[in-house]
Protein backbone atom coordinates (compact mmCIF):
# COMPACT_ATOMS: atom_id res chain seq x y z
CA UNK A 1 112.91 109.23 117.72
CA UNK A 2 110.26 110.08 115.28
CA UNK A 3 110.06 112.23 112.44
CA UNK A 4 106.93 114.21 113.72
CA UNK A 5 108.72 115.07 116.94
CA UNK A 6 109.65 118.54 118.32
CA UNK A 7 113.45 116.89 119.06
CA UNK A 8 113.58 115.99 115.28
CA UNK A 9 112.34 118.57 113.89
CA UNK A 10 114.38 121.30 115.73
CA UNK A 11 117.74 119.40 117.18
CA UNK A 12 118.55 116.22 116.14
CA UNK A 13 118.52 117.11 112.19
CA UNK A 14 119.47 120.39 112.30
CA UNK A 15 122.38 119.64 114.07
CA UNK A 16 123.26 116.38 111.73
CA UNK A 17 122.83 118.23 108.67
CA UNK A 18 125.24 120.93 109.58
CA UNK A 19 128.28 119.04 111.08
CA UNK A 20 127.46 116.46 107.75
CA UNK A 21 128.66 120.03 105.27
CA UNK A 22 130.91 121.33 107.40
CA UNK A 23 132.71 117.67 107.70
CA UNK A 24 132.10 117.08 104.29
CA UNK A 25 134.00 120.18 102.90
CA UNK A 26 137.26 118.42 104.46
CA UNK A 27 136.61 114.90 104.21
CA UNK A 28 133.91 112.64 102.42
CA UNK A 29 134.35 109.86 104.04
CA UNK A 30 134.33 111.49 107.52
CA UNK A 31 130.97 112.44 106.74
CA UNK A 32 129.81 109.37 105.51
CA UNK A 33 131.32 108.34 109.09
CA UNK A 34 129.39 110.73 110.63
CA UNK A 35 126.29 109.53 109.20
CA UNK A 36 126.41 106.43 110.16
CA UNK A 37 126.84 106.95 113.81
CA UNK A 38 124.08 110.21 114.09
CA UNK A 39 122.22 107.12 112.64
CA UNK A 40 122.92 104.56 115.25
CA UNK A 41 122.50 107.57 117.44
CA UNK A 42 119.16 107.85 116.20
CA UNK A 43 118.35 104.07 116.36
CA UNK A 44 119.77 104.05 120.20
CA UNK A 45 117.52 106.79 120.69
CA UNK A 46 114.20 104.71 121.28
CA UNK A 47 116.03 101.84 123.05
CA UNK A 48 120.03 102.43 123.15
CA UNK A 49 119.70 98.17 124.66
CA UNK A 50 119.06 97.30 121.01
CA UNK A 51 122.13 99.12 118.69
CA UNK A 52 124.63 96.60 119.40
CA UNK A 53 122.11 94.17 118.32
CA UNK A 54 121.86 96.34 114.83
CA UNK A 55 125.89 96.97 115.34
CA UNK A 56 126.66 93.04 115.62
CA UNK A 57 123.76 92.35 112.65
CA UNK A 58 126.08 94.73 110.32
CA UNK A 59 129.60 93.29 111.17
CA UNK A 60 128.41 90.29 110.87
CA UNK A 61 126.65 90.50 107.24
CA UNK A 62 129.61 92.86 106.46
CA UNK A 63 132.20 90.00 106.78
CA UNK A 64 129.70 87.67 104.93
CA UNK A 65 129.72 90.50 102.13
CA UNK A 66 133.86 90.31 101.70
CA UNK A 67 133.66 86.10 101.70
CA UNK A 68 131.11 85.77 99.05
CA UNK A 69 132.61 88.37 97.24
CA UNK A 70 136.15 86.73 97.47
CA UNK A 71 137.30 84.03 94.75
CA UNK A 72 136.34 81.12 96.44
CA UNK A 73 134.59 78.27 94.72
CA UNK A 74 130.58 78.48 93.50
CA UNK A 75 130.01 75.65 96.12
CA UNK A 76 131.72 77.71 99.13
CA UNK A 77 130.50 80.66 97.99
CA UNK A 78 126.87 79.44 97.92
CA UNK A 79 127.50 77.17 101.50
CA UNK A 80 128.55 80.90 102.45
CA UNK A 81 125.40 82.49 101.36
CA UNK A 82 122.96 79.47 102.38
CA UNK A 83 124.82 80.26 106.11
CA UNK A 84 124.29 84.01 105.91
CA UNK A 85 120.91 84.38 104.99
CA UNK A 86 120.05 81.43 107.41
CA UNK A 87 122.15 83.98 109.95
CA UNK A 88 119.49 86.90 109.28
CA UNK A 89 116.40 84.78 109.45
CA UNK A 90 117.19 82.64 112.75
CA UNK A 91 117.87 86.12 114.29
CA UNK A 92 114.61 87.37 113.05
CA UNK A 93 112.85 84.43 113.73
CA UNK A 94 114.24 84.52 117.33
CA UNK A 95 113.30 88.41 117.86
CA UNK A 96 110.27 88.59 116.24
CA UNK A 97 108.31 85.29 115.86
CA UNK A 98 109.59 83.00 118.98
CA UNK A 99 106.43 83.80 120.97
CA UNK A 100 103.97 83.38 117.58
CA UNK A 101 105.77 79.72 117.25
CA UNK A 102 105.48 79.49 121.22
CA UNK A 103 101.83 80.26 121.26
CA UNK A 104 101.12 77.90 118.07
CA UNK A 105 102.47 75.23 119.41
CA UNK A 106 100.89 75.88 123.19
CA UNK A 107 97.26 75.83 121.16
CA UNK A 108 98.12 72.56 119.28
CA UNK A 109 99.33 70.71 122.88
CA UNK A 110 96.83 72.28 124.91
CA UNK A 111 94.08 69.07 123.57
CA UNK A 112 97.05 66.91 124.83
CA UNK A 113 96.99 68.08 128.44
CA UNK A 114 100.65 69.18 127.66
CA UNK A 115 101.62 72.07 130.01
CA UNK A 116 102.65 75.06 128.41
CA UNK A 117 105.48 76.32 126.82
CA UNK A 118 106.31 79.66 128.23
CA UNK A 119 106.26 82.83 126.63
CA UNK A 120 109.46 84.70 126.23
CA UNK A 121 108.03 88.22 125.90
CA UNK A 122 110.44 89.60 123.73
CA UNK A 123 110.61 92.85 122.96
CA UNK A 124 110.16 93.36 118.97
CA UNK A 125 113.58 95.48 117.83
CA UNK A 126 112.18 98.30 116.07
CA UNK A 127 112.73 98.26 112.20
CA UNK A 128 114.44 94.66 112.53
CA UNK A 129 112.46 93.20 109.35
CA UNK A 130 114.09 96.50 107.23
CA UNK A 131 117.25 95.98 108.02
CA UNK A 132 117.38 92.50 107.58
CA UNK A 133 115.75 92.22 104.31
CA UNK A 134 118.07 95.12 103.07
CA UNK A 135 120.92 92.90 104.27
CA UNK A 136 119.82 89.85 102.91
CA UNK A 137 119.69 91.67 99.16
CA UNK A 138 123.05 93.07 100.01
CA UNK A 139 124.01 89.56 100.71
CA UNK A 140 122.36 87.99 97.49
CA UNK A 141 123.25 90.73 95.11
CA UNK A 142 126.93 90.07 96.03
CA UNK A 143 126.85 86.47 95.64
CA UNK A 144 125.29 87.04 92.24
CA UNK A 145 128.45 89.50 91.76
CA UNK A 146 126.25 92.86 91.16
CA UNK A 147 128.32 94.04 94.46
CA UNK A 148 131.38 94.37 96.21
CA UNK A 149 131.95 96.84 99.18
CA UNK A 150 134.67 96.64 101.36
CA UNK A 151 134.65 99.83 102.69
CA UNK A 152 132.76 99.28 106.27
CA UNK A 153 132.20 102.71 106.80
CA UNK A 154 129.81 102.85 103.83
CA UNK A 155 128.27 99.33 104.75
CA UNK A 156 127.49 100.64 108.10
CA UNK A 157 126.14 103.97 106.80
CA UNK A 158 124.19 101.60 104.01
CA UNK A 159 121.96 99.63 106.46
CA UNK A 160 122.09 102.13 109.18
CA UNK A 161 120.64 105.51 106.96
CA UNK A 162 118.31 107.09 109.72
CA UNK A 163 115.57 107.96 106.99
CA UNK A 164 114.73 104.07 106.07
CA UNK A 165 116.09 102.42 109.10
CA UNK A 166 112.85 101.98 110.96
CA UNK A 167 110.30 101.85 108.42
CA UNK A 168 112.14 101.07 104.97
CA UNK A 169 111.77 101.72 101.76
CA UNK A 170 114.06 98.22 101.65
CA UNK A 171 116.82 99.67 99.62
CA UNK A 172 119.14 98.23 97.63
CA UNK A 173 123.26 99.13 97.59
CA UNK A 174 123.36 100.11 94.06
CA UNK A 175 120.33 102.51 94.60
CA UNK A 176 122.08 104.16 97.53
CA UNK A 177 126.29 104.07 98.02
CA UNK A 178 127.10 105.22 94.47
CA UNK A 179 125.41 108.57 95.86
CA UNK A 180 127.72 109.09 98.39
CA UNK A 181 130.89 108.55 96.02
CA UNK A 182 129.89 111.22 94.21
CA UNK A 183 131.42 115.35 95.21
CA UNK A 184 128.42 116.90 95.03
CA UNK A 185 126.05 114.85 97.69
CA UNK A 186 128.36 117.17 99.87
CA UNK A 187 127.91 120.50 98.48
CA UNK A 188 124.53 122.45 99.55
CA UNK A 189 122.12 122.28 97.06
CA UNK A 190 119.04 124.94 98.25
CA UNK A 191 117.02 123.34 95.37
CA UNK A 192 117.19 119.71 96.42
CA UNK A 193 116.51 121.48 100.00
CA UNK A 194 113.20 123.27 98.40
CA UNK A 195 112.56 120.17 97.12
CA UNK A 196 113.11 118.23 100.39
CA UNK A 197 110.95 120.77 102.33
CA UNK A 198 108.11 120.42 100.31
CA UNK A 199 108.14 116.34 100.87
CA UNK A 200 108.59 116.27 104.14
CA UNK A 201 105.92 119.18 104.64
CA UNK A 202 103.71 117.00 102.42
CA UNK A 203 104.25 113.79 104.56
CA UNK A 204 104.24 115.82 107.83
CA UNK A 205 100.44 116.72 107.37
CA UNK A 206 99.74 113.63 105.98
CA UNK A 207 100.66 112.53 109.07
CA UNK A 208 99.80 113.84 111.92
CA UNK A 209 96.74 115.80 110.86
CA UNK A 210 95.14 113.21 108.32
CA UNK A 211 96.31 109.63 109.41
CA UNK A 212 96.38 110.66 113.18
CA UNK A 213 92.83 112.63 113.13
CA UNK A 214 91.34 109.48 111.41
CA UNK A 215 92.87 106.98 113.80
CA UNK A 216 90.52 108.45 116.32
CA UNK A 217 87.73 106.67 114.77
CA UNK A 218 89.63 103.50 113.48
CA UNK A 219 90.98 102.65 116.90
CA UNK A 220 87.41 103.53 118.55
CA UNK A 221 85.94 100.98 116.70
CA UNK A 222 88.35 98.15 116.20
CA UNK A 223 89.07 98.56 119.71
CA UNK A 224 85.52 98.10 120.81
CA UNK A 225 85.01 95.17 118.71
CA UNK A 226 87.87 93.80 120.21
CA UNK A 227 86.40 94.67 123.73
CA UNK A 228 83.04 91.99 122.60
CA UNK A 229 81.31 94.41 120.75
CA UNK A 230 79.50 93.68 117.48
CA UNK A 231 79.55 96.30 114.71
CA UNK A 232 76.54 97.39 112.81
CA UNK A 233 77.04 97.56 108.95
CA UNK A 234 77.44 101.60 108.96
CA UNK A 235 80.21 101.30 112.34
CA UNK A 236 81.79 97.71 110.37
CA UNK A 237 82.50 99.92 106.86
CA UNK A 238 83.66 103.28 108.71
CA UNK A 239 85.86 101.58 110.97
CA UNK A 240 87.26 99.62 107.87
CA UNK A 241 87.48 102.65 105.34
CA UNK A 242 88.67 104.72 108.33
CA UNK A 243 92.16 102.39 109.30
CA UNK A 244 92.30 101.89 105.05
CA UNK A 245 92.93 105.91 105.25
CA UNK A 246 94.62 106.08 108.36
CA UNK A 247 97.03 103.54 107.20
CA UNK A 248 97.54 104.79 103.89
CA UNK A 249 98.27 108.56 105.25
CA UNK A 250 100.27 106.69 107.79
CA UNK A 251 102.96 105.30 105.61
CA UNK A 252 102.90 107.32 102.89
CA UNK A 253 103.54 110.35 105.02
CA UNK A 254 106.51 108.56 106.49
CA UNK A 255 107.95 107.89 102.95
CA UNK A 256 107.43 111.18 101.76
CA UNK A 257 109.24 112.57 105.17
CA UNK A 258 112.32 110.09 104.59
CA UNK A 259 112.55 111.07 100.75
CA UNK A 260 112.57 115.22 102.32
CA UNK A 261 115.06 114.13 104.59
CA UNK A 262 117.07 112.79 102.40
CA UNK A 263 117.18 115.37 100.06
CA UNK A 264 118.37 117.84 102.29
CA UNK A 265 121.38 115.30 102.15
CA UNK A 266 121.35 115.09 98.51
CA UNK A 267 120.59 111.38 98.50
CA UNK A 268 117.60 110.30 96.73
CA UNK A 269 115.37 107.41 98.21
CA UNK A 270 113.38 105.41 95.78
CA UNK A 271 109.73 106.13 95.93
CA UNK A 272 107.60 103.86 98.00
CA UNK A 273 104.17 104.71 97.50
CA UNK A 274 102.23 105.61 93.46
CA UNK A 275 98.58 106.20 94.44
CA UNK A 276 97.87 103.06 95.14
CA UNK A 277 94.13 103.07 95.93
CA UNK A 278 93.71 104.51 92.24
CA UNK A 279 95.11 101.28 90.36
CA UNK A 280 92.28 99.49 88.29
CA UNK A 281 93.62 96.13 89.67
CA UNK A 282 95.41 94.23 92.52
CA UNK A 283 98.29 93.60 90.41
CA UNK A 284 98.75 97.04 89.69
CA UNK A 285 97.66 98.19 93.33
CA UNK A 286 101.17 95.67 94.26
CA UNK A 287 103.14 97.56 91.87
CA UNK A 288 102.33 100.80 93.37
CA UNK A 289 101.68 99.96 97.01
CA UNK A 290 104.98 99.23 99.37
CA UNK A 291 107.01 98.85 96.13
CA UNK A 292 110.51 98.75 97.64
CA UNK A 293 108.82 95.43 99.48
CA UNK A 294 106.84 94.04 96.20
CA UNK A 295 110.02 94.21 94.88
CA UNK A 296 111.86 92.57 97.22
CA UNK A 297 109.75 89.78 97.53
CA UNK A 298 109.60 89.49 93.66
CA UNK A 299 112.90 89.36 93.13
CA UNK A 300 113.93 87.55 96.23
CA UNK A 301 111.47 85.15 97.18
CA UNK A 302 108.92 84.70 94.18
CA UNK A 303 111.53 84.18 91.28
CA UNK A 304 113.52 81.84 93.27
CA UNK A 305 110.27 79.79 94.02
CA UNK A 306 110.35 79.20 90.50
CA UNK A 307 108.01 82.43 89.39
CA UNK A 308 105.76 81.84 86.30
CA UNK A 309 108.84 79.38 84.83
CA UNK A 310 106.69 75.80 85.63
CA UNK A 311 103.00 76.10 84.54
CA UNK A 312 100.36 77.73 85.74
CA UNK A 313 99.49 75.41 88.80
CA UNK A 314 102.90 76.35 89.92
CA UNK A 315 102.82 79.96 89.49
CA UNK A 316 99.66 80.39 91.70
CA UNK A 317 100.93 78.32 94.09
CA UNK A 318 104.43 80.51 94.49
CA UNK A 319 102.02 83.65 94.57
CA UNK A 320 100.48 82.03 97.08
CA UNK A 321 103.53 81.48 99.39
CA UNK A 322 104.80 84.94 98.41
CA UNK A 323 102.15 86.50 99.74
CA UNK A 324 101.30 84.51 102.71
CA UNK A 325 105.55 84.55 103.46
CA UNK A 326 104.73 88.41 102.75
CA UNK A 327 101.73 88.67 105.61
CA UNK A 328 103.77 87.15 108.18
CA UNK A 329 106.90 89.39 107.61
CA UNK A 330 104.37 92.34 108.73
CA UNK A 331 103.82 90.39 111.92
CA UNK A 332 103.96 87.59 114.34
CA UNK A 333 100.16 86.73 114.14
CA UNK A 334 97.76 85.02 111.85
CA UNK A 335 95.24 87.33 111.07
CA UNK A 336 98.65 89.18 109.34
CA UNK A 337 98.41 85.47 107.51
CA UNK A 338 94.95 85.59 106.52
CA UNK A 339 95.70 89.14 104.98
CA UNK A 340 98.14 88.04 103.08
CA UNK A 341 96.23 84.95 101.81
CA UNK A 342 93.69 86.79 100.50
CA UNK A 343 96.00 89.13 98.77
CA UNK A 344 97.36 85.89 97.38
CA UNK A 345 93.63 84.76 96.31
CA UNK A 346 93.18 88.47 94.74
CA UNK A 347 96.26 87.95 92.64
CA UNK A 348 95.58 84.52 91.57
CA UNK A 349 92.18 85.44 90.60
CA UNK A 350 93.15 88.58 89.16
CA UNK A 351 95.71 86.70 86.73
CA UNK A 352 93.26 84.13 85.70
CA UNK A 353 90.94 86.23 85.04
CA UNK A 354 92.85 88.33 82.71
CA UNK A 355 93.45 85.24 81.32
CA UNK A 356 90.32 84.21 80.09
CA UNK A 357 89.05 87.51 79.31
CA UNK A 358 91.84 88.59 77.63
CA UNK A 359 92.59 91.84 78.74
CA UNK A 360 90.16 92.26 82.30
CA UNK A 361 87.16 94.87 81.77
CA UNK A 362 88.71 96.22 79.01
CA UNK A 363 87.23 93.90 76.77
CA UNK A 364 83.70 94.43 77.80
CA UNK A 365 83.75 98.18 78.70
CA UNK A 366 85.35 101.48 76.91
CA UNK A 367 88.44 101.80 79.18
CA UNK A 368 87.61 105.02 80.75
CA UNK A 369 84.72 102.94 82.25
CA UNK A 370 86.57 99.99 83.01
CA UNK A 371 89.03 101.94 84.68
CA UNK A 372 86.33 103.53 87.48
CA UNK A 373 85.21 99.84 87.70
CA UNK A 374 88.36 98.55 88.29
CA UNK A 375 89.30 100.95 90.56
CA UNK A 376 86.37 100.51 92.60
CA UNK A 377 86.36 96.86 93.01
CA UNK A 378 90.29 96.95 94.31
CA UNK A 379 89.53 99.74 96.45
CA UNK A 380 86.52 97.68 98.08
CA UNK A 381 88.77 94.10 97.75
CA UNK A 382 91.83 96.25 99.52
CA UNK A 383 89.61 97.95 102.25
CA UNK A 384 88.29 94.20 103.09
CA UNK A 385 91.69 92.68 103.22
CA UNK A 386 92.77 95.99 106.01
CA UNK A 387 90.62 94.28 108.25
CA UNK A 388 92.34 91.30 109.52
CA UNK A 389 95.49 93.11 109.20
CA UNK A 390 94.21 95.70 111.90
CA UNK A 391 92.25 92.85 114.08
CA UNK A 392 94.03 91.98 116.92
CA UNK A 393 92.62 88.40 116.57
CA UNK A 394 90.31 86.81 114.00
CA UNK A 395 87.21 86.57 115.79
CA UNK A 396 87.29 90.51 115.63
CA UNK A 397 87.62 89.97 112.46
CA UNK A 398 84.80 88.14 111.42
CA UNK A 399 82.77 90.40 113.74
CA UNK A 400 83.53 93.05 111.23
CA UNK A 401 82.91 91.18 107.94
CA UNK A 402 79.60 90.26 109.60
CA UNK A 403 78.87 93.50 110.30
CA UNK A 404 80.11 94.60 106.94
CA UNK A 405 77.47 91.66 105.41
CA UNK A 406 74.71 93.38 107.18
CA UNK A 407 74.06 90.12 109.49
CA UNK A 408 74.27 91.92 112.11
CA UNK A 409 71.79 94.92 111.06
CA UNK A 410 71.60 97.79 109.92
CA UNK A 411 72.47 101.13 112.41
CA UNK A 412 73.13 104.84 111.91
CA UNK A 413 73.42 107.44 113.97
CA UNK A 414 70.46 108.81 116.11
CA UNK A 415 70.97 112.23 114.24
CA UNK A 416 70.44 110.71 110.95
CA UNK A 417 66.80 109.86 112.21
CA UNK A 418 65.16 112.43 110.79
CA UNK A 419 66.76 111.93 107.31
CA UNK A 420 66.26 108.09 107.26
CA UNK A 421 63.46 106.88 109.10
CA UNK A 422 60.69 105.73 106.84
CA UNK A 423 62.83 103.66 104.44
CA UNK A 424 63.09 100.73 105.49
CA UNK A 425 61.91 98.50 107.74
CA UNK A 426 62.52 99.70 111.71
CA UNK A 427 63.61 95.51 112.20
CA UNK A 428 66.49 96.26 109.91
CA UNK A 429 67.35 100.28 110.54
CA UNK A 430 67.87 101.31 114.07
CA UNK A 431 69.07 104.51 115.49
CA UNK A 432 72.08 103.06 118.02
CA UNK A 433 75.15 101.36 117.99
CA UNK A 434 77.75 100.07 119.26
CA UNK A 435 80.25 103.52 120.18
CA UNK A 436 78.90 106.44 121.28
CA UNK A 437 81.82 108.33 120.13
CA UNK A 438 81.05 107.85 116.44
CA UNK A 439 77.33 108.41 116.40
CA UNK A 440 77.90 111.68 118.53
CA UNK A 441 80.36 112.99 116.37
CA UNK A 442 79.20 111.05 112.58
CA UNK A 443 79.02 114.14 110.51
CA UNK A 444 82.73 114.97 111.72
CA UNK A 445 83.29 110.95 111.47
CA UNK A 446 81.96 111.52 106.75
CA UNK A 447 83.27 115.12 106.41
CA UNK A 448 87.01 112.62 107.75
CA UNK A 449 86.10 109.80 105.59
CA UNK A 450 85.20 112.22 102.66
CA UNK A 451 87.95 114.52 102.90
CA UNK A 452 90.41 111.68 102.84
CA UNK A 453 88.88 109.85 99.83
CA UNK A 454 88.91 113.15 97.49
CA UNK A 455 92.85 113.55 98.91
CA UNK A 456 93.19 110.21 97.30
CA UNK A 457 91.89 109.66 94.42
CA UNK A 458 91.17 113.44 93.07
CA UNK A 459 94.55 114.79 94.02
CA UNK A 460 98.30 114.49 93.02
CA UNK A 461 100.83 112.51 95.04
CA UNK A 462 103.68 114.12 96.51
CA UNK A 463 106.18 113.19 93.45
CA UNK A 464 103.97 114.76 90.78
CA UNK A 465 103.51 117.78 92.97
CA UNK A 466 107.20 118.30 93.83
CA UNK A 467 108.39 116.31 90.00
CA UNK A 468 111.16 117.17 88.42
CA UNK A 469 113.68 114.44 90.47
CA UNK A 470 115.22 111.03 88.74
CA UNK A 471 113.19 108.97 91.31
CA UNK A 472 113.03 105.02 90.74
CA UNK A 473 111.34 102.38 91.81
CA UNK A 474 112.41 99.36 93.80
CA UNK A 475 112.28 97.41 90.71
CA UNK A 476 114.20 100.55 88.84
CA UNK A 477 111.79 101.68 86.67
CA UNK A 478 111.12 104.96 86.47
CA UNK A 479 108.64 107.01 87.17
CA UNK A 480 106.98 109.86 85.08
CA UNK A 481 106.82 112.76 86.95
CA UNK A 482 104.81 115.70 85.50
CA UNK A 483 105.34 118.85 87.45
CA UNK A 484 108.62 120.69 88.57
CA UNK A 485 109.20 123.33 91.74
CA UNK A 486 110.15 126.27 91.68
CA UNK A 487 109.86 128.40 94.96
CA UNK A 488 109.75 131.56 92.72
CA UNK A 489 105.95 130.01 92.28
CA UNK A 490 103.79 131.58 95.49
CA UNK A 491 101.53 128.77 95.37
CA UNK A 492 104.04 126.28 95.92
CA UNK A 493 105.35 128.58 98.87
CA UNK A 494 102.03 128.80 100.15
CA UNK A 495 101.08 125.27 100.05
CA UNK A 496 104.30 124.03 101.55
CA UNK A 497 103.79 126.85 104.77
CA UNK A 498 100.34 126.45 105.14
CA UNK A 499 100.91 122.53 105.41
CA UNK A 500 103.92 123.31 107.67
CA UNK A 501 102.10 125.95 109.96
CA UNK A 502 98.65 123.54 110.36
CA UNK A 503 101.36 120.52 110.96
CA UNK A 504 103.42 122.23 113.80
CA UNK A 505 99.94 122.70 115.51
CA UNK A 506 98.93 119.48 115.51
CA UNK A 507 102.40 118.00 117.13
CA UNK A 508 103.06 117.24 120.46
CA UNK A 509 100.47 114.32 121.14
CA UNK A 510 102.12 110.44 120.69
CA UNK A 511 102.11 109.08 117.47
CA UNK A 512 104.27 106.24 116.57
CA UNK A 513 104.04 105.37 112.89
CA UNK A 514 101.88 102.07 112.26
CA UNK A 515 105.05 100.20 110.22
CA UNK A 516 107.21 100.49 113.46
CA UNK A 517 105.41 97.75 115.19
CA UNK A 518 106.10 95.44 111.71
């Protein structure tokens, strides 16, 4: 079930949000009952094969919870842990990379006249890597004795929460269950509802009228390059800049829509997303892209690696795993690798060369300056790295950083003949390319690309328009929010109807979100 779906929208939460006051008035932990199974309900929903796969996953981490929380030794209790987490990843290794590990190895025997291996074909659970990396900090958290819960009905209700279960934020059980112990997460609250309606408005358009009208041209052209095609440098940056959009309205919109949804419910989710594409570097882009996840991996994976404890040889090289560990847990492929590689190359570089300098542009440029610098070069460094993560392979890739090098020429539309032709030379600028679609429709294709870019970096997210709420970060930290609603305002009225209104219109056609398929 999605969140931009008529059956959403106008049954399924309606109807979960009512029966979860009414129960509520009675009993709390009814409702927190009831939660949890309109939420399996709502996992079941796409495939109902799949929820006693998520049902089994939280029994079984649930019992893990109570042993490492009992007072058993350090060495059981770690042997306990070691076996849990072990637990998690064989199951996602099984689900989601057997056929990657399959087709590896079929590639490295194939010289060897070795027959092949055969593919299993498994079909990817949705949400699987969310609700095992939730489960897995659940586990660790209560081996490190920040947690013990052993009231199931709360566990169940932790992993299972319908707004994160498919496409995070990766929570954390001290963000969340405290929320529900507390009297008035089951009282109506009609501001945290204003409040709600104005997120999930904001996310709704985000969407399906910005990420999904951009996709047009993303998919046209990654698609065709894909099909043999080879981009010219005008088709190589749009269809890059277009899926860096796409993706980002994609997401974001989703996190905005689960923090709405939740605040109907009076639980706050942490925020996800911080304008992103405006951070001045790619260590500040991490801290305000996918936080929940930078966290997670962080706290989880790079700190146990040994973090910046051992020199800096060793700190690169565990930013290095973290990031290429972080590439594959978006998918079973290794263009999903290469991404994260050069995320890891960003960071390393970024790090040393703050290093030497001192303090990055900042030393050699007044920092309003070195800001827009900044900004620009992550931007461009971010928009290069989307490209393997949206190839389906990496020969499409390096099609596209060709084209994006200019080796393979220089094309723009036939319209633009008029305004170009005379300067340069005809060898270099042609009047074709490679889809028809975006050089019949390229004004439409920059009014897109423009539209979205001012949305980005010249206007406020959705927590500084809608500010005013305790949100936190994965990491905790909070952040400073600079506006508060109040529905007495007509422009905040206006905004959140007119957003509503041009949303409803533009539902109806399929649009999965992009994180589902990670």
């Amino acid at each position: 079930m999605l969140f931009n779906s008529y059956i959403f929208i106008f049954a399924y939460f309606p109807v979960v949000l009512v029966i979860f006051y009414l129960i509520g008035r009675r009993s709390h932990r009814l409702a927190a009952g009831w939660l949890g199974i309109a939420s399996l309900f709502f996992y079941g929903w796409w495939d109902v094969r799949f929820v006693p796969l998520l049902v089994a996953s939280v029994l079984a981490n649930y019992v893990f919870g109570i042993l490492l929380s009992e007072n058993y030794s350090q060495h059981n209790r770690k042997i306990f842990l070691i076996i849990a987490i072990a637990s998690n990843l064989g199951l996602l290794a099984i689900m989601k990379y057997a056929d990657f590990f399959i087709a590896t190895a079929n590639n490295v025997l194939l010289p060897l006249n070795v027959g092949p291996v055969p593919i299993l074909d498994i079909v990817l659970p949705l949400g699987i890597s969310f609700f095992t990396f939730t489960q897995i900090a659940f586990l660790v958290d209560t081996y490190r004795g920040h947690i013990n819960e052993r009231n199931f009905v709360h566990y169940l209700l932790f992993v299972s929460y319908f707004p994160h279960l498919i496409a995070g934020p990766v929570i954390h059980h001290k963000q969340m269950m405290p929320q529900f112990s507390q009297d008035s997460t089951y009282s109506v609250s009609y501001n945290n509802i204003a409040m709600g309606v104005t997120f999930f408005s904001i996310g709704l358009f985000k969407k399906v009228f910005l990420a999904d009208g951009i996709a047009i041209y993303a998919n046209g052209l990654f698609n065709a390059v894909a099909g043999g095609g080879n981009p010219t440098f005008f088709e190589a940056w749009a269809g890059a800049l277009a899926y860096a959009l796409q993706l980002y309205f994609d997401f974001s919109g989703y996190c905005d829509m689960a923090i709405g949804i939740s605040l109907f419910l009076n639980i706050k989710l942490p925020i996800n997303f911080d304008s992103p594409y405006k951070s001045s570097d790619i260590i500040e882009f991490w801290r305000r892209w996918h936080m929940t996840l930078s966290a997670f991996l962080r706290d989880y994976l790079y700190i146990p690696l040994g973090g910046n404890r051992n020199g800096k040889l060793m700190r690169y090289r565990n930013i290095m795993l973290t990031m290429l560990l972080g590439g594959l847990w978006h998918g079973a492929g290794w263009t999903f690798v290469l991404w994260g590689g050069l995320h890891g190359a960003y960071l390393v570089i970024n790090n040393e060369w703050k290093k030497i300098t001192g303090g990055g542009l900042n030393t050699f440029l007044p920092n309003h300056v070195a800001k827009l610098v900044g900004c620009a070069i992550t931007f461009t460094a971010v928009v290069v790295a989307w490209v393997p993560f949206r190839s389906e392979s990496f020969s499409t890739s390096m099609k596209f950083y060709s084209g994006m090098l200019c080796l393979n020429g220089i094309s723009f539309p036939v319209s633009w003949s008029p305004l170009l032709k005379g300067l340069a030379p005809s060898k270099w600028i042609t009047f074709s390319g490679l889809l028809p679609l975006i050089h019949s429709n390229s004004y439409e294709l920059c009014l897109w690309l423009l539209a979205g870019l001012i949305i980005v970096f010249a206007l406020p997210n959705a927590q500084q328009i809608a500010g005013g709420l305790d949100f936190h970060t994965g990491s905790e930290s909070p952040i400073p929010l600079e506006r508060s609603i109040t529905w007495r305002r007509a422009g905040m009225a206006f905004l959140t109807g007119g957003l509503l209104y041009i949303s409803f219109i533009s539902l109806g056609r399929p649009s999965p979100f992009l994180y589902f398929q990670f």
